[in-house]
Protein backbone atom coordinates (compact mmCIF):
# COMPACT_ATOMS: atom_id res chain seq x y z
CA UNK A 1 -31.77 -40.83 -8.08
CA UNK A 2 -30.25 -39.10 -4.79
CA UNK A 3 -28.79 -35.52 -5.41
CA UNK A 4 -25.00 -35.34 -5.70
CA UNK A 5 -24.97 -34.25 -1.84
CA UNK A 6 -25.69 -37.20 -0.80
CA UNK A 7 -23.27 -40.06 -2.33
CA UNK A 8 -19.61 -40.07 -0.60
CA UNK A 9 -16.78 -37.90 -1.65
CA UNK A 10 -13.75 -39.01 -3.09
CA UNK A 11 -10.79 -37.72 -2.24
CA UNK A 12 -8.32 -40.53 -2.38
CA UNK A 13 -6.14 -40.36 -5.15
CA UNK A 14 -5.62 -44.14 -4.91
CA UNK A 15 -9.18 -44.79 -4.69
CA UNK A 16 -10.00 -47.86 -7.23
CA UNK A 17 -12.07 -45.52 -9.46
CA UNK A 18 -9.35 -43.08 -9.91
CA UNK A 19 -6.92 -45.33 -10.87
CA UNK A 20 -8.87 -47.37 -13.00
CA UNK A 21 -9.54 -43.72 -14.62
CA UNK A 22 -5.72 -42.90 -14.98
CA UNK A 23 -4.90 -46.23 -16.10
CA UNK A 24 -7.32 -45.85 -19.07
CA UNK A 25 -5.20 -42.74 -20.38
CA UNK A 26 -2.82 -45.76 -21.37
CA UNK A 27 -2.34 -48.26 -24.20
CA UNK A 28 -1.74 -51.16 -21.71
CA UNK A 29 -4.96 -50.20 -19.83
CA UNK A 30 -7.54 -50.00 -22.90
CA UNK A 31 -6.24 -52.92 -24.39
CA UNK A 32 -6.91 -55.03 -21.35
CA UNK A 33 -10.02 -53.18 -20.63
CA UNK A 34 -12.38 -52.49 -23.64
CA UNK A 35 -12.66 -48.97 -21.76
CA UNK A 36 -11.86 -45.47 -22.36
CA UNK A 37 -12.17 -42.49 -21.00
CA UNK A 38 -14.01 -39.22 -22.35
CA UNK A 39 -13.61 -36.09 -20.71
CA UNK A 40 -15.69 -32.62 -20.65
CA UNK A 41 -19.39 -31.27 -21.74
CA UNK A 42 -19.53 -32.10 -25.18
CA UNK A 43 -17.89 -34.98 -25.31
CA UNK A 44 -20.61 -37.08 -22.91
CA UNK A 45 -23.23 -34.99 -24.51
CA UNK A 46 -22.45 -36.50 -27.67
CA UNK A 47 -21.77 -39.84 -26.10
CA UNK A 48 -25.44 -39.61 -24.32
CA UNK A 49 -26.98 -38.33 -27.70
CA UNK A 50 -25.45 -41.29 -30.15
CA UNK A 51 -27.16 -43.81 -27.10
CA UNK A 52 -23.37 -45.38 -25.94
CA UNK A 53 -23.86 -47.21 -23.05
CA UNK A 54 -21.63 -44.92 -20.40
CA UNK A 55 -19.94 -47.55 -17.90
CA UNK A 56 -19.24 -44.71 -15.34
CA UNK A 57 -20.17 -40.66 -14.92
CA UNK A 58 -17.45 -39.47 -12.77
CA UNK A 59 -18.59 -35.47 -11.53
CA UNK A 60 -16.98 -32.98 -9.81
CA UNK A 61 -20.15 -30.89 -9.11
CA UNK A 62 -18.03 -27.74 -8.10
CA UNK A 63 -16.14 -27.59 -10.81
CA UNK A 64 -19.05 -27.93 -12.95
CA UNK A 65 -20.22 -24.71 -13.25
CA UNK A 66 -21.76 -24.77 -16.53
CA UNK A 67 -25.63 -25.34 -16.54
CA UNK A 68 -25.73 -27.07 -19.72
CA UNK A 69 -23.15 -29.55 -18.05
CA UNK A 70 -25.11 -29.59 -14.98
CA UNK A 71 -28.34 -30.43 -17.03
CA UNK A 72 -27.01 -33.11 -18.66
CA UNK A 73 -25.54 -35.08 -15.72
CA UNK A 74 -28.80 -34.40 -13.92
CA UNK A 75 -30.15 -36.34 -16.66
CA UNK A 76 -27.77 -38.66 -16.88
CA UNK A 77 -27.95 -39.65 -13.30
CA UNK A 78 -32.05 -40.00 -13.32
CA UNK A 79 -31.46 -42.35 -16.53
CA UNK A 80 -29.38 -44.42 -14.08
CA UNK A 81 -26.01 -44.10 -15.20
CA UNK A 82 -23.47 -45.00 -12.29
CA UNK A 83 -22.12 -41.77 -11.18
CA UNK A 84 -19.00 -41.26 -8.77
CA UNK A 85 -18.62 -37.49 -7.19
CA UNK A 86 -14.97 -36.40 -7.42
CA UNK A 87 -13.29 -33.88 -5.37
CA UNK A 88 -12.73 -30.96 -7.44
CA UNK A 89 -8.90 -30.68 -6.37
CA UNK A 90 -9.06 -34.26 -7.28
CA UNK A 91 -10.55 -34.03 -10.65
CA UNK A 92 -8.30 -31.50 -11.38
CA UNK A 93 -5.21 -33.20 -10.55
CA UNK A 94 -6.80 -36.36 -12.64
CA UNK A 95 -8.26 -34.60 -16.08
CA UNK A 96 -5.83 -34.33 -19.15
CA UNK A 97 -7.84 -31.17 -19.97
CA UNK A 98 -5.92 -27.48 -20.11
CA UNK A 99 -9.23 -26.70 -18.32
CA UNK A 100 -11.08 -29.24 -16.73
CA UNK A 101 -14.94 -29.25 -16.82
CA UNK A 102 -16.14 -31.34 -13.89
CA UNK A 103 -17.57 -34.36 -15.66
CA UNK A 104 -16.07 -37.09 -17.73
CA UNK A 105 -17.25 -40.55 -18.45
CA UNK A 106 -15.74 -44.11 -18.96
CA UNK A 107 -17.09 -46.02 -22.17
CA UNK A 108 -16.63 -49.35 -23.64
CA UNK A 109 -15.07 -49.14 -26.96
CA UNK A 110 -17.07 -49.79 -29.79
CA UNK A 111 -15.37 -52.12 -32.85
CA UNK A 112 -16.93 -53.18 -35.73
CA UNK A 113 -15.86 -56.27 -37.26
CA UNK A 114 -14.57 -56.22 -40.79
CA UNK A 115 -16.85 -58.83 -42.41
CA UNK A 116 -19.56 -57.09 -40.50
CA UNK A 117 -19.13 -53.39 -42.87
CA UNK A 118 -21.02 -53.26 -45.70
CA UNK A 119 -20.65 -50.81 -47.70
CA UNK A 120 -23.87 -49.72 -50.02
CA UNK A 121 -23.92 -47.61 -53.31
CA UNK A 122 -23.94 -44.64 -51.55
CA UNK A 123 -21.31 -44.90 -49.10
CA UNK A 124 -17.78 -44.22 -48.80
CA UNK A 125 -14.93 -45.17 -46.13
CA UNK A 126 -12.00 -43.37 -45.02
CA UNK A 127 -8.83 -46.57 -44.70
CA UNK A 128 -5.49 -45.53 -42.60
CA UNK A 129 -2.39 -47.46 -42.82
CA UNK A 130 0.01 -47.25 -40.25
CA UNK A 131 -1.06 -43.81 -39.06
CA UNK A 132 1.28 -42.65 -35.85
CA UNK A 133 -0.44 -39.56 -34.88
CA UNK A 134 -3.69 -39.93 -32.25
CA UNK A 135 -3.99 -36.16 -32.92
CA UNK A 136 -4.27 -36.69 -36.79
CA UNK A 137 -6.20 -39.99 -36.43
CA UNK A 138 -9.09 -38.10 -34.26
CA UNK A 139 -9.04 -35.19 -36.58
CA UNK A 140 -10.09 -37.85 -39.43
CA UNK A 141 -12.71 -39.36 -37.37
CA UNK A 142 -14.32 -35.71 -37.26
CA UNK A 143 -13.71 -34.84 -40.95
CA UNK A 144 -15.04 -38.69 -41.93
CA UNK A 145 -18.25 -37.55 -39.85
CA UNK A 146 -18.63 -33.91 -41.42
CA UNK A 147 -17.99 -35.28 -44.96
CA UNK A 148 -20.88 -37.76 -44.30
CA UNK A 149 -18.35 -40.93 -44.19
CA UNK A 150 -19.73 -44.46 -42.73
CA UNK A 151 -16.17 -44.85 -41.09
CA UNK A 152 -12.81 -45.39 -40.31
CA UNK A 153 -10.70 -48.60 -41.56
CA UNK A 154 -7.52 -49.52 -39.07
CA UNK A 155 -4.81 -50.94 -41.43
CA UNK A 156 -1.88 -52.43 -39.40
CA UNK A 157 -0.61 -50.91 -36.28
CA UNK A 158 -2.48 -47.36 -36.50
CA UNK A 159 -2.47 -45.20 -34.07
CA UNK A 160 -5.70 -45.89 -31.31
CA UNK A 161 -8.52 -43.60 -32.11
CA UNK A 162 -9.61 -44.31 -27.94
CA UNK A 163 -6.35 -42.28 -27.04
CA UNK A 164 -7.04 -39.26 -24.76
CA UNK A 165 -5.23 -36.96 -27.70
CA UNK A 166 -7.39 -38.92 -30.10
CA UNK A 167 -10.56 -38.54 -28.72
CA UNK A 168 -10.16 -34.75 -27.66
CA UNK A 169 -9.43 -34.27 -31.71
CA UNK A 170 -12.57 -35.86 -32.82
CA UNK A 171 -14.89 -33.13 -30.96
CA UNK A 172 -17.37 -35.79 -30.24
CA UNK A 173 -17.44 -37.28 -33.84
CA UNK A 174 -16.19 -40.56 -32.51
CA UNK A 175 -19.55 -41.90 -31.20
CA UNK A 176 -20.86 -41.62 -34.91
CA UNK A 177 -18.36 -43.35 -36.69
CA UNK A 178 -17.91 -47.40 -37.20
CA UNK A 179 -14.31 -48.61 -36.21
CA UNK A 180 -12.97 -51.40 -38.08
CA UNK A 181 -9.42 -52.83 -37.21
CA UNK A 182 -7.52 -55.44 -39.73
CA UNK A 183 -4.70 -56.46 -41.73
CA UNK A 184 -3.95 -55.33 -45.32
CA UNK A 185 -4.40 -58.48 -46.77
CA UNK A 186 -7.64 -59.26 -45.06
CA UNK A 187 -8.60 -55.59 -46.09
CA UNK A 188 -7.70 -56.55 -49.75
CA UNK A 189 -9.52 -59.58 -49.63
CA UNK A 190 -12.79 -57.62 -48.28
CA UNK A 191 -12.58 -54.96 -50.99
CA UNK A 192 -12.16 -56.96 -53.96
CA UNK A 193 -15.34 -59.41 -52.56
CA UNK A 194 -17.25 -56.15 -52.35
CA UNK A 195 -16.04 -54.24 -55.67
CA UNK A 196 -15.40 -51.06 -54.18
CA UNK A 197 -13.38 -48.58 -55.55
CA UNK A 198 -10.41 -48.14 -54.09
CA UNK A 199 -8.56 -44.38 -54.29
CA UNK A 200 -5.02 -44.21 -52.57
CA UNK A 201 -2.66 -41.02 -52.14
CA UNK A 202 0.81 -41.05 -53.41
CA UNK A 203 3.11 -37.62 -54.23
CA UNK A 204 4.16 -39.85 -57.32
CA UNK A 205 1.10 -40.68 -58.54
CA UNK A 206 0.73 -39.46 -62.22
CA UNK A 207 -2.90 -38.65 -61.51
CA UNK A 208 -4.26 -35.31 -60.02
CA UNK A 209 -6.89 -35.70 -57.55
CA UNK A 210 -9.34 -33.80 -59.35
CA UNK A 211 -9.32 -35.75 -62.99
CA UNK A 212 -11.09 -39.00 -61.75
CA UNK A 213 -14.46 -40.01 -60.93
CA UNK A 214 -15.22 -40.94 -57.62
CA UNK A 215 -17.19 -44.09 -57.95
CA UNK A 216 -19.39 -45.49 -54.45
CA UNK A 217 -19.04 -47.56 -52.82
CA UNK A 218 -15.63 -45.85 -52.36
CA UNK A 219 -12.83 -46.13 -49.93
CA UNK A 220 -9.77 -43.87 -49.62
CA UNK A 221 -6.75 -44.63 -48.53
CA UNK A 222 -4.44 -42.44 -46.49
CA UNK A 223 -0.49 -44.27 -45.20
CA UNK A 224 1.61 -42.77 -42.62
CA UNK A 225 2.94 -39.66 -42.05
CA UNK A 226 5.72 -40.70 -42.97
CA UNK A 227 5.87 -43.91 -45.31
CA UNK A 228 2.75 -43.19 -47.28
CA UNK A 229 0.68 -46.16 -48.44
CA UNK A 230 2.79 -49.45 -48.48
CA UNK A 231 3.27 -50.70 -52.32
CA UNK A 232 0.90 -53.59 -51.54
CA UNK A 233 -1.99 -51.73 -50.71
CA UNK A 234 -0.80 -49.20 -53.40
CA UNK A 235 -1.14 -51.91 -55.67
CA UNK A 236 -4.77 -52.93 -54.55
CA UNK A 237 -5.86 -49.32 -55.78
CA UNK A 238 -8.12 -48.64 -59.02
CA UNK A 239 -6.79 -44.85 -58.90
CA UNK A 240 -3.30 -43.32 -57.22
CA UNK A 241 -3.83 -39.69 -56.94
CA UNK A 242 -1.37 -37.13 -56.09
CA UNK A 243 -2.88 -33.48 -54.16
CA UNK A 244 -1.07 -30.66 -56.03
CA UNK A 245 1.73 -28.52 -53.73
CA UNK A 246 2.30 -25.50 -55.54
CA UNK A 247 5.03 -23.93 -53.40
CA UNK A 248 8.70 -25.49 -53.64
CA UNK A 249 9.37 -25.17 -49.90
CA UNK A 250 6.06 -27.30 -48.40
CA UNK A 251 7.63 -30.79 -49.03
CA UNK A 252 4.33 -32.72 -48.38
CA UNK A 253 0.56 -31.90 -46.93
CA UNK A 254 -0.32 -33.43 -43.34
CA UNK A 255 -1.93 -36.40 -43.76
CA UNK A 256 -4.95 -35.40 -41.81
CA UNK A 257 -5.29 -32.41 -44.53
CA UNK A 258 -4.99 -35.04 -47.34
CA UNK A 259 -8.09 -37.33 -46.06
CA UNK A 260 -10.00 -33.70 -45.61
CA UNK A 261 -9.56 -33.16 -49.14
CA UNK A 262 -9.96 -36.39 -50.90
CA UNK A 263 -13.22 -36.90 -48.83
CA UNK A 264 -14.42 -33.93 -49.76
CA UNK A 265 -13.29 -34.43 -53.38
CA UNK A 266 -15.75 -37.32 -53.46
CA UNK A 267 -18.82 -35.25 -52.63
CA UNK A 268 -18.18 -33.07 -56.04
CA UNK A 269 -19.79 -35.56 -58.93
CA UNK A 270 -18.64 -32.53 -61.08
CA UNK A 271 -17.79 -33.78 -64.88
CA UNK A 272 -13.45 -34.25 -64.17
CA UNK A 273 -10.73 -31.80 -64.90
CA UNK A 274 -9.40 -32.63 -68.40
């Protein structure tokens, strides 16, 4: 590969690169595209390190002033990766980031198809209906990964786990994690073909959290921030479990923090609370 000195500059902010970039930041532009766009040191090192195929380096070689980051698209580059060098006033002016890095990447996004999951004994899924938050969605994707999850199940309209806010939240995680996308009654349908045990969160369930056995294959169920689990999919549960608030004035835990819990919950094959 040819050093960074000697490929053009860009400095066109209407340069078809750069607006194919900025047009990935939106809804619109990942749906038609298949693309997204990841942004800073750990997030490509993460991409490069889980293999994803990376459709485009873009670099902004003075701004990237770290030498890890400078390692890495060295690397990058001599693997062959297509690699655009961005002015850094440019890049600036371009990255979502409070403080831009010099390197970000455009991907291809990664779904798996429903029929295609299958769960084994030892497995467990984290399932989101109608989640609004990208912020809360990504944080999920991260706790899935640390609580040694397979994935993340799309009920419905959920938020996009590709968003800029999204992706940011996961901290790398997403490149680890399978993606599945799908209706509640084609989700219902899958579960009850594979058996799996199916635990769902509700502040009026009768059942605390910590007084059932966690079963695997497992997957947990998390609704909307502000809904909760519709009563169809409520109704598709083996267990309703309700996390304990023990102070009158928090009406209800983020949603995010729920997941966290009941993951984690599903780890401990402790004998129940009575």
């Amino acid at each position: 590969m040819h050093d960074a000195s000697s490929q053009s500059l860009i400095t066109d902010p209407n340069h078809p690169l750069i607006q194919r970039f900025r047009s990935l930041r939106t809804a619109p532009g990942r749906a038609a595209s298949g693309l997204y766009v990841i942004e800073g040191i750990r997030h490509v090192f993460h991409a490069a390190q889980a293999q994803t195929r990376i459709e485009q380096l873009l670099i902004a070689p003075k701004a990237l002033k770290n030498p890890a980051g400078r390692k890495l698209a060295r690397r990058l580059r001599r693997a062959g990766t297509p690699c655009a060098i961005v002015a850094p006033e440019l890049y600036e002016r371009m990255s979502l980031a409070a403080a831009p890095q010099g390197i970000a990447a455009i991907l291809r996004q990664k779904w798996t198809p429903l029929n295609a999951a299958q769960p084994n004994e030892g497995s467990s899924w984290l399932a989101v209906e109608r989640l609004e938050s990208p912020g809360n969605l990504g944080t999920m994707i991260r706790t899935s990964e640390a609580a040694g999850a397979a994935g993340l199940i799309l009920i419905g309209c959920a938020a996009d786990p590709h968003d800029p806010v999204a992706v940011r939240a996961t901290m790398g995680s997403l490149f680890s994690q399978k993606l599945v996308r799908t209706t509640a009654r084609e989700f219902v349908a899958w579960s009850g073909r594979r058996r799996l045990m199916l635990v769902g969160t509700s502040p009026q369930a009768a059942r605390d959290y910590r007084t059932i056995r966690y079963e695997k294959p497992l997957v947990i169920l998390v609704g909307s921030e502000k809904r909760g689990l519709s009563d169809g999919l409520c109704r598709a549960c083996n267990s309703l479990v309700r996390i304990p608030i023990l102070r009158s004035g928090v009406d209800s835990l983020n949603v995010a923090v729920a997941a966290g819990i009941l993951l984690y919950a599903a780890l401990d094959q402790r004998p129940p609370l009575p």
